[in-house]
N, C-alpha and C. Protein backbone atom coordinates (compact mmCIF):
# COMPACT_ATOMS: atom_id res chain seq x y z
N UNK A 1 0.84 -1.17 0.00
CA UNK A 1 0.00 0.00 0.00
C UNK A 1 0.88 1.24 0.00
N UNK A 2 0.73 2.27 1.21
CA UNK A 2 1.47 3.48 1.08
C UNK A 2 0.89 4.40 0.23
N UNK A 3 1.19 5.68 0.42
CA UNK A 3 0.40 7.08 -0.50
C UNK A 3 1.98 7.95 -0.38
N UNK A 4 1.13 8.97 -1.13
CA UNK A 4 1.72 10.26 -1.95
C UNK A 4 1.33 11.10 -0.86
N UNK A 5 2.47 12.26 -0.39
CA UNK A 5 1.92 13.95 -0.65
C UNK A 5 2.75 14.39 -0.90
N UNK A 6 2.62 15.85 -0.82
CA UNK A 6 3.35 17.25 -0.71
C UNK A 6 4.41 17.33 0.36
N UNK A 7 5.48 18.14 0.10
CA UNK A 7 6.19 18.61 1.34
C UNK A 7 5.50 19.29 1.68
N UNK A 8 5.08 19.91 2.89
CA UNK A 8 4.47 21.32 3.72
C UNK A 8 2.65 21.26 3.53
N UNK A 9 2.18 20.36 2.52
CA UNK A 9 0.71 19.94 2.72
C UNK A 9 0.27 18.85 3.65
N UNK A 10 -0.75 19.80 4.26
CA UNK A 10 -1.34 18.49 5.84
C UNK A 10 -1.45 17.28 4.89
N UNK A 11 -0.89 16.11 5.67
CA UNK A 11 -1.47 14.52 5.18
C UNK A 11 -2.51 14.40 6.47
N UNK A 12 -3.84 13.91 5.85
CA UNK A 12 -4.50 13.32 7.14
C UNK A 12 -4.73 11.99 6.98
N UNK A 13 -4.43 11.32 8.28
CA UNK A 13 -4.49 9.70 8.53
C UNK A 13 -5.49 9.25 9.50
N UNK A 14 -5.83 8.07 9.21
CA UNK A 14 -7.20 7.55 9.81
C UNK A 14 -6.74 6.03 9.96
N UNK A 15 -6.97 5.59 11.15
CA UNK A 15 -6.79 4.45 11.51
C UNK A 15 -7.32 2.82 10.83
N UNK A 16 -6.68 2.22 10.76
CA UNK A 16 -8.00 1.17 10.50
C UNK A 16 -7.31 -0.05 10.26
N UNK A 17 -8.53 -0.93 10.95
CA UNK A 17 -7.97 -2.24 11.84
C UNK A 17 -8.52 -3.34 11.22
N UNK A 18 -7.37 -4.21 11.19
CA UNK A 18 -7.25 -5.36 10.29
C UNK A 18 -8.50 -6.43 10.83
N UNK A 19 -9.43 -6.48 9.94
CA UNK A 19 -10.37 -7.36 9.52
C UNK A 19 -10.55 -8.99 10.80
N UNK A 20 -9.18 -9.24 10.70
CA UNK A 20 -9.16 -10.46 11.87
C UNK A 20 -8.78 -10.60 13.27
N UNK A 21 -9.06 -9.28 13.72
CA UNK A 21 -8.95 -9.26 14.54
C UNK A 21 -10.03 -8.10 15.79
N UNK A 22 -9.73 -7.21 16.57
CA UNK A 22 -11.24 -6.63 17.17
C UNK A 22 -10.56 -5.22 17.12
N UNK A 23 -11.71 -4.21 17.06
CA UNK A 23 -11.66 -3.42 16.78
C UNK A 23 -11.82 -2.49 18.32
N UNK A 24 -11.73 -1.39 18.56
CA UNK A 24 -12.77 -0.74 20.16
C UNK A 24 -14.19 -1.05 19.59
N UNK A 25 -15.00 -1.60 21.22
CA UNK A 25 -16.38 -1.74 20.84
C UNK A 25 -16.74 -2.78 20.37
N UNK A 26 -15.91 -3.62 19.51
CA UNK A 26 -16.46 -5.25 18.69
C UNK A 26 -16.18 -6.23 20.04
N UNK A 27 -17.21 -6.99 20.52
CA UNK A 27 -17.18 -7.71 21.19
C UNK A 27 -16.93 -9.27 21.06
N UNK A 28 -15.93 -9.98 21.80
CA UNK A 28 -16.04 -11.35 21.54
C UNK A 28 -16.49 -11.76 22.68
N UNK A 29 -17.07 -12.91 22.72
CA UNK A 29 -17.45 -14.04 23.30
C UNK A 29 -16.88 -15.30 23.56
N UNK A 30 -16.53 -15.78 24.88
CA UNK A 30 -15.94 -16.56 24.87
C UNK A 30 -16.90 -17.66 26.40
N UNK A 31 -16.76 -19.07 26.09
CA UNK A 31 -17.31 -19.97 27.30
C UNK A 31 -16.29 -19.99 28.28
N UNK A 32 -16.22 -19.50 29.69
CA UNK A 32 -15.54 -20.00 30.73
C UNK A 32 -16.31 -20.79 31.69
N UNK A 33 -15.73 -22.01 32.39
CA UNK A 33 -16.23 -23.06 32.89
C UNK A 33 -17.98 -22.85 33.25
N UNK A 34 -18.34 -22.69 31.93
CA UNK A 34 -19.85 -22.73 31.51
C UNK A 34 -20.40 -21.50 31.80
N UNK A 35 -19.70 -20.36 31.90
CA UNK A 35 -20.28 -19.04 31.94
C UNK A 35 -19.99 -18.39 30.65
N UNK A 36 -21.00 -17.72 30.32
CA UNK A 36 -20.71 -16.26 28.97
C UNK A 36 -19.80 -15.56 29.25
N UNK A 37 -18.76 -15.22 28.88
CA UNK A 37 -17.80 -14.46 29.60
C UNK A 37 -17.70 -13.15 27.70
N UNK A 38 -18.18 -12.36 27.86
CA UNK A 38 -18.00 -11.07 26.69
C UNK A 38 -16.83 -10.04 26.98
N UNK A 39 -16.10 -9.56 26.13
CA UNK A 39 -15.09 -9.16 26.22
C UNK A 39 -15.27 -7.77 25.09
N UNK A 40 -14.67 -6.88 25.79
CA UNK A 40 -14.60 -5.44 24.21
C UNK A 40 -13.78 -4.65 24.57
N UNK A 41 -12.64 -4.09 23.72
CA UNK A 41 -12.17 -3.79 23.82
C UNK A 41 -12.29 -2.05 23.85
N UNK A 42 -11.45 -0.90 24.16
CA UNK A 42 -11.89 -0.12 25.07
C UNK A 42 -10.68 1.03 24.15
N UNK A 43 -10.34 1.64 22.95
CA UNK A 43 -9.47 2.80 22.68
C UNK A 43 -9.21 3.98 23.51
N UNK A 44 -8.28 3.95 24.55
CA UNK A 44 -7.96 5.06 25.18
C UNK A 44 -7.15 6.14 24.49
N UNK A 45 -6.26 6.08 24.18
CA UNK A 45 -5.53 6.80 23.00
C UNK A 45 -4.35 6.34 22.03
N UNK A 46 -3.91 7.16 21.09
CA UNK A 46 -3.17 6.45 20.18
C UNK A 46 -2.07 7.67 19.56
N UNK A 47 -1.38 7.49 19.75
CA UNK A 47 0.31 8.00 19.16
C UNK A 47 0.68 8.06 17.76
N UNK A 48 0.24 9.02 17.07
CA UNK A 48 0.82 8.97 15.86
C UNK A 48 2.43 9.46 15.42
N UNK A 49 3.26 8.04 14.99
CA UNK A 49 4.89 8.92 14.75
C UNK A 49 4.50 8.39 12.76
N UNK A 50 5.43 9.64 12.68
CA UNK A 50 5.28 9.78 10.82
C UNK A 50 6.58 9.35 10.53
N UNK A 51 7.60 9.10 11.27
CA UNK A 51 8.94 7.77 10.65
C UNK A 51 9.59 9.42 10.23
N UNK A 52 9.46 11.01 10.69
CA UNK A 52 10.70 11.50 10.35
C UNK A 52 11.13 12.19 11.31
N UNK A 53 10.44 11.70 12.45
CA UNK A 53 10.97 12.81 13.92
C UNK A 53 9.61 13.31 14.32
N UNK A 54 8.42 13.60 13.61
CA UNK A 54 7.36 14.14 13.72
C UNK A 54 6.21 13.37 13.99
N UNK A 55 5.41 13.63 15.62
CA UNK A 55 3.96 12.74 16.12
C UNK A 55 3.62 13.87 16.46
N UNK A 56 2.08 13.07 16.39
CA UNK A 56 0.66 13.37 17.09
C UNK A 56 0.88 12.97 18.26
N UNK A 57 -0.19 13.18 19.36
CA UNK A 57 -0.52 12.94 20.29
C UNK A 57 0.22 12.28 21.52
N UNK A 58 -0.09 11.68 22.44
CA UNK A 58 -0.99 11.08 22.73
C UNK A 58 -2.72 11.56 22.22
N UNK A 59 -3.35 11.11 21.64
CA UNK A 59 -5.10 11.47 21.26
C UNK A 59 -6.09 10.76 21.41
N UNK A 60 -7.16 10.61 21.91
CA UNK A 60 -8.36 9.89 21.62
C UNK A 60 -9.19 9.79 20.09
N UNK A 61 -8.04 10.30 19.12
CA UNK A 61 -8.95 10.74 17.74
C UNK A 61 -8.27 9.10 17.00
N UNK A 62 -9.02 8.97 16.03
CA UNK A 62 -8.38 7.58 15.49
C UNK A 62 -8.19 8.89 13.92
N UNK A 63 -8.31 9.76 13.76
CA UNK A 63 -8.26 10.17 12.59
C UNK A 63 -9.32 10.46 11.54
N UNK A 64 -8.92 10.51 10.30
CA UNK A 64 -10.64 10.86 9.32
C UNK A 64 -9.53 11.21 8.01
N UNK A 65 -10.35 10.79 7.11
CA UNK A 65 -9.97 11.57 5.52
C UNK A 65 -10.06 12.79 5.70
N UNK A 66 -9.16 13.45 4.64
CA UNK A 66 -9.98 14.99 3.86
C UNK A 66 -11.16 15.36 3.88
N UNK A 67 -11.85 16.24 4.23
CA UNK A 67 -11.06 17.49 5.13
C UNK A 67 -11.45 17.42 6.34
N UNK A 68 -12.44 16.20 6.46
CA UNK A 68 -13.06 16.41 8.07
C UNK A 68 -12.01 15.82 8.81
N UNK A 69 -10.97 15.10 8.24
CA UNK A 69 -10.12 14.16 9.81
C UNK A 69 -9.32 15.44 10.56
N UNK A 70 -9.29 14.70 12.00
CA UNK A 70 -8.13 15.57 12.85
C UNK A 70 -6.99 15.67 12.88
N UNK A 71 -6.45 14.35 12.38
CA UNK A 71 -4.93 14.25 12.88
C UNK A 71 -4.47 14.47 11.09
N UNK A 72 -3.69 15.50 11.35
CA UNK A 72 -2.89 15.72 10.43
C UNK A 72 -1.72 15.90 10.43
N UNK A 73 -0.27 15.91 9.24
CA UNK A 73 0.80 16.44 9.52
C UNK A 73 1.65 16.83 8.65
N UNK A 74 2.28 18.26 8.30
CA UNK A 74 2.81 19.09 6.76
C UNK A 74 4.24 18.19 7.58
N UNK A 75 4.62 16.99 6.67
CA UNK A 75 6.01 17.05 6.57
C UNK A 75 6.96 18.11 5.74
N UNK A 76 8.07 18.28 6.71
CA UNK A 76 8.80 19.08 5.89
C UNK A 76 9.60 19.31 4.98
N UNK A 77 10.23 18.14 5.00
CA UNK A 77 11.03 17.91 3.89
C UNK A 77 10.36 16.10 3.00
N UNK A 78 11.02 16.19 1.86
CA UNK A 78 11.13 15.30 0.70
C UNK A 78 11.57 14.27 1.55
N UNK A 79 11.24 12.66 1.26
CA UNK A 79 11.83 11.35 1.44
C UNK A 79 10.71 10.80 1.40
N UNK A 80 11.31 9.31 1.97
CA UNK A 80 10.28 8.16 1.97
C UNK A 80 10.15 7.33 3.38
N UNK A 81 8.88 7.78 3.84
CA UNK A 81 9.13 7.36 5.78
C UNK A 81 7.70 6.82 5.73
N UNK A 82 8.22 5.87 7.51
CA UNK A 82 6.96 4.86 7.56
C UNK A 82 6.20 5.37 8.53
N UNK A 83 4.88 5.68 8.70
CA UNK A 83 4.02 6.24 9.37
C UNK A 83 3.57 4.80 10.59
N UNK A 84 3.53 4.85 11.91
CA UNK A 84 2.87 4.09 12.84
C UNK A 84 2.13 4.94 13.92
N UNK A 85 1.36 3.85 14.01
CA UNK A 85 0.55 4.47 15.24
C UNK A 85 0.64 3.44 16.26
N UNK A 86 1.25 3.59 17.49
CA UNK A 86 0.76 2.79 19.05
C UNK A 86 -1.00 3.31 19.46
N UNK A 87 -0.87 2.13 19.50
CA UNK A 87 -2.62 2.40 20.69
C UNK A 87 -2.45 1.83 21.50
N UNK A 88 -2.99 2.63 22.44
CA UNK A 88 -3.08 2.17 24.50
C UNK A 88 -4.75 1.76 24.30
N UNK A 89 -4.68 0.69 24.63
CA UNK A 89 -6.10 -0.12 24.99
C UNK A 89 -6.19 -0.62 26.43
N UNK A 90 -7.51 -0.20 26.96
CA UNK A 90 -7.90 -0.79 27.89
C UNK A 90 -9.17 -1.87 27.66
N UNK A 91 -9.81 -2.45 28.50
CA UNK A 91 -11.02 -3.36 28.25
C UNK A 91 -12.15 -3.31 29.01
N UNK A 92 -12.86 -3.97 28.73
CA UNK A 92 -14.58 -4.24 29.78
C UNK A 92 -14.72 -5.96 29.90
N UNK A 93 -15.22 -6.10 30.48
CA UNK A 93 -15.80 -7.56 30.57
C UNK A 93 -17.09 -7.58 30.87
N UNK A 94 -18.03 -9.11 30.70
CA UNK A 94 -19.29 -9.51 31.02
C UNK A 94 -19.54 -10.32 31.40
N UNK A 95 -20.28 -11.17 32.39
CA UNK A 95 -20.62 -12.43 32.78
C UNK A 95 -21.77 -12.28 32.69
N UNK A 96 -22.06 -13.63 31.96
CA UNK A 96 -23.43 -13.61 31.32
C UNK A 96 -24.77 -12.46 31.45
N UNK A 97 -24.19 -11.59 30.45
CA UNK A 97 -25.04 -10.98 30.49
C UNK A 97 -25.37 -9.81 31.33
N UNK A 98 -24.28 -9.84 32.06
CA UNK A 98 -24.64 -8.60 33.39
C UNK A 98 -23.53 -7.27 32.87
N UNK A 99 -24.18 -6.51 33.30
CA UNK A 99 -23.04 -5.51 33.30
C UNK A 99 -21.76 -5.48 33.51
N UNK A 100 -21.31 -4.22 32.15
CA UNK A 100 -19.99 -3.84 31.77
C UNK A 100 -19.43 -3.54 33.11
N UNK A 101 -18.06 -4.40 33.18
CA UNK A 101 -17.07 -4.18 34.18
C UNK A 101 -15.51 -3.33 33.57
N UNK A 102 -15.44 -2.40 33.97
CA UNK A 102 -13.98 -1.85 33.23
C UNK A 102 -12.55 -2.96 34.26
N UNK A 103 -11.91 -2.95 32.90
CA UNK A 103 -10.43 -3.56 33.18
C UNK A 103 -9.65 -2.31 33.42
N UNK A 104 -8.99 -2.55 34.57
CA UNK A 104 -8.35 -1.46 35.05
C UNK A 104 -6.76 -1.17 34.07
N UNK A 105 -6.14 -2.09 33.80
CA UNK A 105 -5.08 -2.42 33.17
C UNK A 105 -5.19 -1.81 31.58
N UNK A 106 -4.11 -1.47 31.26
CA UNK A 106 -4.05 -1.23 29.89
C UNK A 106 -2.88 -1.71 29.27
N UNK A 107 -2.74 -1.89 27.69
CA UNK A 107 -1.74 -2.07 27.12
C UNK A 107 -1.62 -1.23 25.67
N UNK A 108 0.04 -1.23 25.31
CA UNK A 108 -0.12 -0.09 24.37
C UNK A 108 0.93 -1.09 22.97
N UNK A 109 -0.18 -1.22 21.54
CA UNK A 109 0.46 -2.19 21.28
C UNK A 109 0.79 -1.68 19.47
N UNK A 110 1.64 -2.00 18.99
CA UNK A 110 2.21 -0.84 17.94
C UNK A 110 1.92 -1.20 16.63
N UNK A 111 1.14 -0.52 15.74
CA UNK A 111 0.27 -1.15 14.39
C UNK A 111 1.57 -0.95 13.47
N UNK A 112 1.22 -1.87 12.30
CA UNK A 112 2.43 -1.93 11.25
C UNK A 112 2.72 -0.65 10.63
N UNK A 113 3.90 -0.23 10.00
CA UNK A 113 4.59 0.56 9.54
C UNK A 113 3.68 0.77 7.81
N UNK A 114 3.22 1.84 8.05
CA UNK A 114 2.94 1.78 6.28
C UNK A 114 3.69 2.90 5.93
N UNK A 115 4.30 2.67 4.86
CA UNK A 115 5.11 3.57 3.85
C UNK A 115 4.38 4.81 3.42
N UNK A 116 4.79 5.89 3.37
CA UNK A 116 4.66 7.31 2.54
C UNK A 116 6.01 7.89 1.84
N UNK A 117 5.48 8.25 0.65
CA UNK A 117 6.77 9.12 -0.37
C UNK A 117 5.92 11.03 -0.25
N UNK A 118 7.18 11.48 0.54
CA UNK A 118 7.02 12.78 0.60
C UNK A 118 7.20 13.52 -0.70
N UNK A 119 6.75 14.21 -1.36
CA UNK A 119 7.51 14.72 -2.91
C UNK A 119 7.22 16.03 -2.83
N UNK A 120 8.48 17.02 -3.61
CA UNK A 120 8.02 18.43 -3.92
C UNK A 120 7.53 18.41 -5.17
N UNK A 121 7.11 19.67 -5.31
CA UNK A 121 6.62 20.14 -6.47
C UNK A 121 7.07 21.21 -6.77
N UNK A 122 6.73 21.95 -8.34
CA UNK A 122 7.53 22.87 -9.02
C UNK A 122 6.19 23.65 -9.40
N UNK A 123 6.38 24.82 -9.16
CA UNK A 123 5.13 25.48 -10.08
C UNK A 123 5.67 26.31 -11.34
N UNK A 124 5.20 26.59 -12.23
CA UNK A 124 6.03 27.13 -13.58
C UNK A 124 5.03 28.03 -13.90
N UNK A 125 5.13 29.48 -14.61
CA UNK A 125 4.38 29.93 -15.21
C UNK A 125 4.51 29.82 -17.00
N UNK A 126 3.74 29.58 -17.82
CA UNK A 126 4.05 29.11 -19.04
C UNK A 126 3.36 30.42 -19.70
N UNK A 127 3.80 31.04 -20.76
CA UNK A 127 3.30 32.30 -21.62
C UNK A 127 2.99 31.26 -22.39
N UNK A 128 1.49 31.53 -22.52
CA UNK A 128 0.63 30.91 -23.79
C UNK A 128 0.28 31.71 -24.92
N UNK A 129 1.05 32.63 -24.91
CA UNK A 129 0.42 33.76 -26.13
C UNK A 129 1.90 33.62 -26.98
């Protein structure tokens, strides 16, 4: 995968979580010695580093496309760097059925590296006459 921008134009990034596994809020289910035991996971915040010296947060924002997302960032110079984000997760639990219990504990666990190519640009004026 990986994208394009500008030197000095905001890139905005938006999180997003691999298909096989849980998301904040997606609940699994699991049998413990014959009880419902539900489990969900809980996004406290998340660390954006852009692979050139330059992060976000700590934030509670997971991000957004153009133009509505929050987390943005004008790299400054030209290259080719890997953007990650850590997320600190905490949890809830359920026994059958009864109310959400918060997990006091958290962990902060570090999503894969995706590639970006920073590039400049040239503006030219051309006489068309």
């Amino acid at each position: 995968m990986g994208g394009r921008t500008l030197v000095t134009l905001p890139t905005y990034v938006q999180i997003a979580w691999d298909p096989a596994g849980f998301e904040p809020g997606e609940i699994s289910t699991v049998d413990l010695l014959g009880h419902a035991v539900r489990i969900r996971p809980v996004g406290q915040s998340y660390l954006y580093d852009f692979g050139d010296g330059g992060a976000v947060g700590p934030t509670s924002s997971t991000g957004g496309p153009y133009p509505s997302g929050d987390v943005t960032y004008p790299y400054p110079k030209a290259g080719r760097f890997a953007i990650n984000v850590t997320a600190t997760y905490s949890g809830e639990y359920s026994v059958d059925g009864g109310a959400w219990i918060p997990i006091a504990d958290t962990v902060q666990i570090p999503g894969p590296e995706e590639p970006i190519d920073v590039r400049t640009s040239r503006n030219e004026l051309i006489d068309q006459g």
